[in-house]
PDB file of N, CA and C in Angstrom:
ATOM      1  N   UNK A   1       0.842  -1.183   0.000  1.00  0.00           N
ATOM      2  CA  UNK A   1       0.000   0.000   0.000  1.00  0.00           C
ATOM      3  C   UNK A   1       0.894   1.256   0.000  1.00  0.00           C
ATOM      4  N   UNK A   2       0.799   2.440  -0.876  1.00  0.00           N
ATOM      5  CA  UNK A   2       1.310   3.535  -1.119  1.00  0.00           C
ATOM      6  C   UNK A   2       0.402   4.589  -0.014  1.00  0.00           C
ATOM      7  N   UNK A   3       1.635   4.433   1.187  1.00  0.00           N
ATOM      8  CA  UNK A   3       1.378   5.916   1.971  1.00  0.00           C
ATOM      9  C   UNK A   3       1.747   7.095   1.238  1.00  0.00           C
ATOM     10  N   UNK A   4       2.327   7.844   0.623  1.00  0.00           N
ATOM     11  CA  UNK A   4       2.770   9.016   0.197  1.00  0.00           C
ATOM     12  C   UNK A   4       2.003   9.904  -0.383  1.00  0.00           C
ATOM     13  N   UNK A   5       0.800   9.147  -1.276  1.00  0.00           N
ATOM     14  CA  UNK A   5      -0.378  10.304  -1.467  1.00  0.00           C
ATOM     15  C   UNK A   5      -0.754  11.442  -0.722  1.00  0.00           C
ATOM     16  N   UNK A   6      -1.683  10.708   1.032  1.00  0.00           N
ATOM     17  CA  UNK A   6      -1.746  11.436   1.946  1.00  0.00           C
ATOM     18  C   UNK A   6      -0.672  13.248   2.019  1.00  0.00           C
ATOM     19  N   UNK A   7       0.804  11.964   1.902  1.00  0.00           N
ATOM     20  CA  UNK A   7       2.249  12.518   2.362  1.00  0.00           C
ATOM     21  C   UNK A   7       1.729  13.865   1.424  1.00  0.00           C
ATOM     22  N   UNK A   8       1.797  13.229   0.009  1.00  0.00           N
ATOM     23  CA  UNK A   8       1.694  14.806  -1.236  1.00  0.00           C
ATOM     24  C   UNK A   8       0.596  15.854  -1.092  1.00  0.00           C
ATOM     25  N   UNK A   9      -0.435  15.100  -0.553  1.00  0.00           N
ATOM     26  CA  UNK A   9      -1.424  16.270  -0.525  1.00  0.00           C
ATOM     27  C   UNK A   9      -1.422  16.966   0.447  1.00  0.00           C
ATOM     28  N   UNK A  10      -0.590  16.800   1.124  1.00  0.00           N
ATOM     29  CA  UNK A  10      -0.364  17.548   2.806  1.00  0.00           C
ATOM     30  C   UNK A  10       0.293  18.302   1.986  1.00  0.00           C
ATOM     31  N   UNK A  11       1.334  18.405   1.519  1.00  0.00           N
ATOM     32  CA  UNK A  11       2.477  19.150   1.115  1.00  0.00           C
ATOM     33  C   UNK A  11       1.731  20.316   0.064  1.00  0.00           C
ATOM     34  N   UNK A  12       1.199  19.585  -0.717  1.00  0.00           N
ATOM     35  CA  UNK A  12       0.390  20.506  -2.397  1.00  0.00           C
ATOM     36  C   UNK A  12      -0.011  21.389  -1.212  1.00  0.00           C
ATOM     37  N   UNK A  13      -0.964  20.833   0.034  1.00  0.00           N
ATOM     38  CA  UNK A  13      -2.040  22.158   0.468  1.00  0.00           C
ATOM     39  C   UNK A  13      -1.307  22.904   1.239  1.00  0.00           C
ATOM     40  N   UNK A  14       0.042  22.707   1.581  1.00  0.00           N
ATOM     41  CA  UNK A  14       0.854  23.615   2.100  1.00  0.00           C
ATOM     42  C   UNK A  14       1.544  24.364   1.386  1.00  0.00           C
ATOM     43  N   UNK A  15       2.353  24.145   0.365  1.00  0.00           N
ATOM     44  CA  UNK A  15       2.537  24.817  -0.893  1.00  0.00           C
ATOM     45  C   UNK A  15       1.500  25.734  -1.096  1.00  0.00           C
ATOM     46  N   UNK A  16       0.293  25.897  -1.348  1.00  0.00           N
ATOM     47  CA  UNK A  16      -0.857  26.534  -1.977  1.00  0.00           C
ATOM     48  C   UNK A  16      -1.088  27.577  -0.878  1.00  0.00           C
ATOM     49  N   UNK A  17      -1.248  27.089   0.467  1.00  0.00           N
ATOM     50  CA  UNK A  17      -1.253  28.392   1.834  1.00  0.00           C
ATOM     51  C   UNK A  17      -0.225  29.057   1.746  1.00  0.00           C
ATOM     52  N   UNK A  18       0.941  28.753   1.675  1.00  0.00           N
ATOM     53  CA  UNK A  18       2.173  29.365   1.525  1.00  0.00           C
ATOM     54  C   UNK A  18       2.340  30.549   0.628  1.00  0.00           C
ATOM     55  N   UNK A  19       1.595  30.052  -0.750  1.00  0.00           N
ATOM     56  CA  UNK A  19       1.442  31.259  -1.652  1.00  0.00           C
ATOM     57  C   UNK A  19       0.723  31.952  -1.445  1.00  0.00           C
ATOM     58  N   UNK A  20      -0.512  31.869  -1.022  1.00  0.00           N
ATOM     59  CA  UNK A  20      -1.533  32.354  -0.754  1.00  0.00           C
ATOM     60  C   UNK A  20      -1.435  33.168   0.257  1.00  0.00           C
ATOM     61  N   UNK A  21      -0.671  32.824   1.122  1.00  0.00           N
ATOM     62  CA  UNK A  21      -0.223  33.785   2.458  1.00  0.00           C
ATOM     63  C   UNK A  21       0.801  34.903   1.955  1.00  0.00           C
ATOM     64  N   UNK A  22       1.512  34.255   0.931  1.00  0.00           N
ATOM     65  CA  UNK A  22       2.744  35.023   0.114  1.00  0.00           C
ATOM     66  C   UNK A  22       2.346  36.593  -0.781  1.00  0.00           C
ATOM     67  N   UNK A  23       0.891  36.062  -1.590  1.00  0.00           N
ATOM     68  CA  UNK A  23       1.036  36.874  -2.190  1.00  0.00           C
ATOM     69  C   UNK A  23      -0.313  38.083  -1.095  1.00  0.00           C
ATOM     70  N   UNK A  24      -1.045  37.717  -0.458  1.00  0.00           N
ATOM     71  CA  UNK A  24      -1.877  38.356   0.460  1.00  0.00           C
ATOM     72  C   UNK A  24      -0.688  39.502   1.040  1.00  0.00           C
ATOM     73  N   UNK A  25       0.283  38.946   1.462  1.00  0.00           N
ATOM     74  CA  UNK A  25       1.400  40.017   2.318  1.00  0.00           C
ATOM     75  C   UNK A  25       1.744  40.750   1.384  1.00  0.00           C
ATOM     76  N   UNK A  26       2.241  40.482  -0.137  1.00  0.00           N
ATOM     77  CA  UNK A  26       2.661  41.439  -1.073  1.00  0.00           C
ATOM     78  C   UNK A  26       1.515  42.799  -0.900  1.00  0.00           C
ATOM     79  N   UNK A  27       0.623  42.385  -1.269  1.00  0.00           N
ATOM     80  CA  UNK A  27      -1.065  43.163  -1.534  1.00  0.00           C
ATOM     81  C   UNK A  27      -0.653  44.098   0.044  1.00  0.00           C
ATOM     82  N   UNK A  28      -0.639  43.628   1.207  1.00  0.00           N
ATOM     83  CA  UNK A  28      -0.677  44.157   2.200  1.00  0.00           C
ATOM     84  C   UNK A  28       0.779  45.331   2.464  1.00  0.00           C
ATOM     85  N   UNK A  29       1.584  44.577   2.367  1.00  0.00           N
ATOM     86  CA  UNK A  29       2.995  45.363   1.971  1.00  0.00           C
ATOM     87  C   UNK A  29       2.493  46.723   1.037  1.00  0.00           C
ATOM     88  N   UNK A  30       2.226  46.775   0.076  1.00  0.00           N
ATOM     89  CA  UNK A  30       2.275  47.799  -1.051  1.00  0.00           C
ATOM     90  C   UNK A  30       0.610  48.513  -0.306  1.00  0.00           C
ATOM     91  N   UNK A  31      -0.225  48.327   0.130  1.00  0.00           N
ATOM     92  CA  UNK A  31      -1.243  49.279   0.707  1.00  0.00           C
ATOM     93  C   UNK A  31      -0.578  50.234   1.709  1.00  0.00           C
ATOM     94  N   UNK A  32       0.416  48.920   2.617  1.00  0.00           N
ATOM     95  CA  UNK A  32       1.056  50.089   3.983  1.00  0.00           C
ATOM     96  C   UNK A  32       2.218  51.099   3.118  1.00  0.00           C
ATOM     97  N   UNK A  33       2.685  50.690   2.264  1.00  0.00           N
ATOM     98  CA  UNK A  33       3.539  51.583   1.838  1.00  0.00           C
ATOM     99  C   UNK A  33       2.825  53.296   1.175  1.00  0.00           C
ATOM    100  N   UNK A  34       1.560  52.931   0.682  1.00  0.00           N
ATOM    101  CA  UNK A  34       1.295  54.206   0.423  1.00  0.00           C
ATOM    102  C   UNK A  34       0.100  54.960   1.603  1.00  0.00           C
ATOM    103  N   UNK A  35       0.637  54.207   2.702  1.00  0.00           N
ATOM    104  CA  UNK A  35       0.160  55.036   3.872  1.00  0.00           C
ATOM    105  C   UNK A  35      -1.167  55.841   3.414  1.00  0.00           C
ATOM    106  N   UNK A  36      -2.081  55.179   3.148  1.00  0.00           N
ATOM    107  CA  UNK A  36      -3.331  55.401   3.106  1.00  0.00           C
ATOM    108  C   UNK A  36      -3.870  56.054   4.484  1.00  0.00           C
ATOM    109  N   UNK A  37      -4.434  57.151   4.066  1.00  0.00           N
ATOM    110  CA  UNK A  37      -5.393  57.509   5.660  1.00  0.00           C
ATOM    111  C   UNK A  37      -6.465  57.060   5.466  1.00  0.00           C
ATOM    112  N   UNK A  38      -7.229  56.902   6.641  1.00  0.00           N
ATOM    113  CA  UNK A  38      -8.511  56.270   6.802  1.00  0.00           C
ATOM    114  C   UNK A  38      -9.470  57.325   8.137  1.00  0.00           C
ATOM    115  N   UNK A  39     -10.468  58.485   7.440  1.00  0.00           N
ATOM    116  CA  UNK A  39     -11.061  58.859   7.956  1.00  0.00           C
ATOM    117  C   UNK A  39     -12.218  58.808   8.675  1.00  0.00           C
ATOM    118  N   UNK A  40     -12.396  58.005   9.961  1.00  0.00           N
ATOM    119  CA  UNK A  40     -13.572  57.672  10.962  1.00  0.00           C
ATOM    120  C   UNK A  40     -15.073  58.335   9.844  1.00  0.00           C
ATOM    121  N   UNK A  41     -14.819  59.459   9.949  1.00  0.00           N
ATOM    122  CA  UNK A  41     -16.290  60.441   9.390  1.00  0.00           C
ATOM    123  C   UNK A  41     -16.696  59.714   7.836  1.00  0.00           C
ATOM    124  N   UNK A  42     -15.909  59.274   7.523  1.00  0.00           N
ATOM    125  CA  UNK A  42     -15.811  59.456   5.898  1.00  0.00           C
ATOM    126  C   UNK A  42     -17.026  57.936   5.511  1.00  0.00           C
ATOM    127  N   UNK A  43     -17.101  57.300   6.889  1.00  0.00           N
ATOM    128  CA  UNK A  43     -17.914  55.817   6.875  1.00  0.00           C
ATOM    129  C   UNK A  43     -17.022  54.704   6.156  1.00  0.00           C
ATOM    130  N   UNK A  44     -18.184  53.546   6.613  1.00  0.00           N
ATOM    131  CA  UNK A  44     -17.484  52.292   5.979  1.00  0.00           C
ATOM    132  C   UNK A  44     -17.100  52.099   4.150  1.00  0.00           C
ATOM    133  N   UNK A  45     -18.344  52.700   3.822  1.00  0.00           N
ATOM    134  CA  UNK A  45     -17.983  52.703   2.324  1.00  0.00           C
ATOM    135  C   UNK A  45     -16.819  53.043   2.088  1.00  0.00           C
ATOM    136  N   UNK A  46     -16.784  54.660   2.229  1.00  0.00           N
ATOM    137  CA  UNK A  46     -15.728  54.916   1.397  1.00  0.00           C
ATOM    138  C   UNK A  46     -13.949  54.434   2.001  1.00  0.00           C
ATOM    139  N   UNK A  47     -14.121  54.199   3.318  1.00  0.00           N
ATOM    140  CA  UNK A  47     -12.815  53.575   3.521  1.00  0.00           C
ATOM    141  C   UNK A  47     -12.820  52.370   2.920  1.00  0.00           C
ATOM    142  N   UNK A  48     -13.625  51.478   3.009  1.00  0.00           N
ATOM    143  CA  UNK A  48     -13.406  49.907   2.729  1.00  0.00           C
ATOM    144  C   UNK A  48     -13.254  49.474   1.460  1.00  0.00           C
ATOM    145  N   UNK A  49     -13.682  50.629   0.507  1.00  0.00           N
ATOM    146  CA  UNK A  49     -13.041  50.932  -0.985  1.00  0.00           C
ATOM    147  C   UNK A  49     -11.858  51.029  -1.213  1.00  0.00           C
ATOM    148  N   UNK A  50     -11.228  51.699  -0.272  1.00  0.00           N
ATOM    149  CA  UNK A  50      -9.688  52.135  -0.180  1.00  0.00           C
ATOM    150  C   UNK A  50      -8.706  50.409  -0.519  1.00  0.00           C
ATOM    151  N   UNK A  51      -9.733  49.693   0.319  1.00  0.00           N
ATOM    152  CA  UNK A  51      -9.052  48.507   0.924  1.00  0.00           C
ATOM    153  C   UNK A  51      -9.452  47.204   0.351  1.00  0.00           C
ATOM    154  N   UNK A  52     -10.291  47.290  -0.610  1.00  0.00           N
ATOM    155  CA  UNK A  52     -11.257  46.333  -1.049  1.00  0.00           C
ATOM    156  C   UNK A  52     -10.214  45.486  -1.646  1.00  0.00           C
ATOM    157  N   UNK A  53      -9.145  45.383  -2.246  1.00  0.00           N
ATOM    158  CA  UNK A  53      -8.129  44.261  -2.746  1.00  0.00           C
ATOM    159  C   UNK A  53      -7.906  43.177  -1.409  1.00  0.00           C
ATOM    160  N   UNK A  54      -7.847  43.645  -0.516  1.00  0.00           N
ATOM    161  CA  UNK A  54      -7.440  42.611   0.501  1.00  0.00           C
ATOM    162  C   UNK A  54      -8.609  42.670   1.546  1.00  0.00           C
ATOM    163  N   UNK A  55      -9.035  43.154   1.299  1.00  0.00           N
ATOM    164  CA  UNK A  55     -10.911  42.788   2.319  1.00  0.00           C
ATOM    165  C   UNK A  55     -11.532  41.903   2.126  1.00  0.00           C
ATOM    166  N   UNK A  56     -12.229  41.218   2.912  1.00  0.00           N
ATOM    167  CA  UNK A  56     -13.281  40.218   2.446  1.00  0.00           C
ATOM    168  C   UNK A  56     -14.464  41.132   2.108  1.00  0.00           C
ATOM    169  N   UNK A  57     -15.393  40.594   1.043  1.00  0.00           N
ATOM    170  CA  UNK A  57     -16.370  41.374   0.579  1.00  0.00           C
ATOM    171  C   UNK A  57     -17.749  41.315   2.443  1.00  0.00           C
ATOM    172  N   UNK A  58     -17.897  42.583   2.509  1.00  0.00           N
ATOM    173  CA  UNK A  58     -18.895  42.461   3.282  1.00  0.00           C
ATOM    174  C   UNK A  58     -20.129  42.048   3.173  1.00  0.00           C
ATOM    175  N   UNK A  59     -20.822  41.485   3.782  1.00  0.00           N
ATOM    176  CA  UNK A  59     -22.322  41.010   3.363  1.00  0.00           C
ATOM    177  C   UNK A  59     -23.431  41.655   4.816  1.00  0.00           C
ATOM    178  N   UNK A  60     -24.141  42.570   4.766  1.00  0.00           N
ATOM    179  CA  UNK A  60     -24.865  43.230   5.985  1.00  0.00           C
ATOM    180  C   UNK A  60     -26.612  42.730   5.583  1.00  0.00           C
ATOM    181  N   UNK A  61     -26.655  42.155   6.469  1.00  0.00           N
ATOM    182  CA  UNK A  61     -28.653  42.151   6.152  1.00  0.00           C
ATOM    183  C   UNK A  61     -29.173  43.418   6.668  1.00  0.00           C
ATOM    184  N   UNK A  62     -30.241  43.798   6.149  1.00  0.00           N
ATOM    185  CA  UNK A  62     -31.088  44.581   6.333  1.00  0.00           C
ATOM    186  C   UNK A  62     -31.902  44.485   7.606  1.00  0.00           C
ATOM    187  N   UNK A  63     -31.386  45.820   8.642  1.00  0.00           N
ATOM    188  CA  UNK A  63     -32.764  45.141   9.939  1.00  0.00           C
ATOM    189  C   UNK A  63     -31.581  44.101  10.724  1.00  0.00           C
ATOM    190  N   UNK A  64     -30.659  43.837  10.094  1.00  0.00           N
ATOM    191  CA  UNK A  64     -29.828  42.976  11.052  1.00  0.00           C
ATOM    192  C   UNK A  64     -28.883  44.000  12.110  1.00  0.00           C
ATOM    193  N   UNK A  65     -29.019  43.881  13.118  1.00  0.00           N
ATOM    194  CA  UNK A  65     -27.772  44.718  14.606  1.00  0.00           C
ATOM    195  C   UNK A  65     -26.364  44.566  14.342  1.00  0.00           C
ATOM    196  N   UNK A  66     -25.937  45.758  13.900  1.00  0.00           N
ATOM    197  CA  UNK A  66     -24.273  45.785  13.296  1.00  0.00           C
ATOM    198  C   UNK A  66     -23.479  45.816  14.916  1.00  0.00           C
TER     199      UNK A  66
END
């Protein structure tokens, strides 16, 4: 019986986080570099626009308690 499959797919899905973590920090790196301000008044919209490459998309119900 061939253990090493398991072995590879551990590895592929670590490989794949790795990048994935890799290129998320690039994205994050190059936002802090142009020192973006973020004005309280200005609301969620228009900051979270600023930021929307590395944000998760928000989803708000209606009538739902933020």
């Amino acid at each position: 019986m061939d253990h090493t499959y398991p072995y590879i797919a551990s590895l592929t899905r670590e490989l794949f986080l790795f990048y994935e973590m890799r290129s998320y920090e690039e994205r994050i790196h190059h936002l802090a570099d142009q020192m973006i301000a973020i004005d309280l008044d200005d609301g969620v919209k228009v900051n979270y626009a600023k930021f929307q490459d590395v944000l998760a998309r928000i989803k708000i119900k209606r009538g739902a308690p933020i």
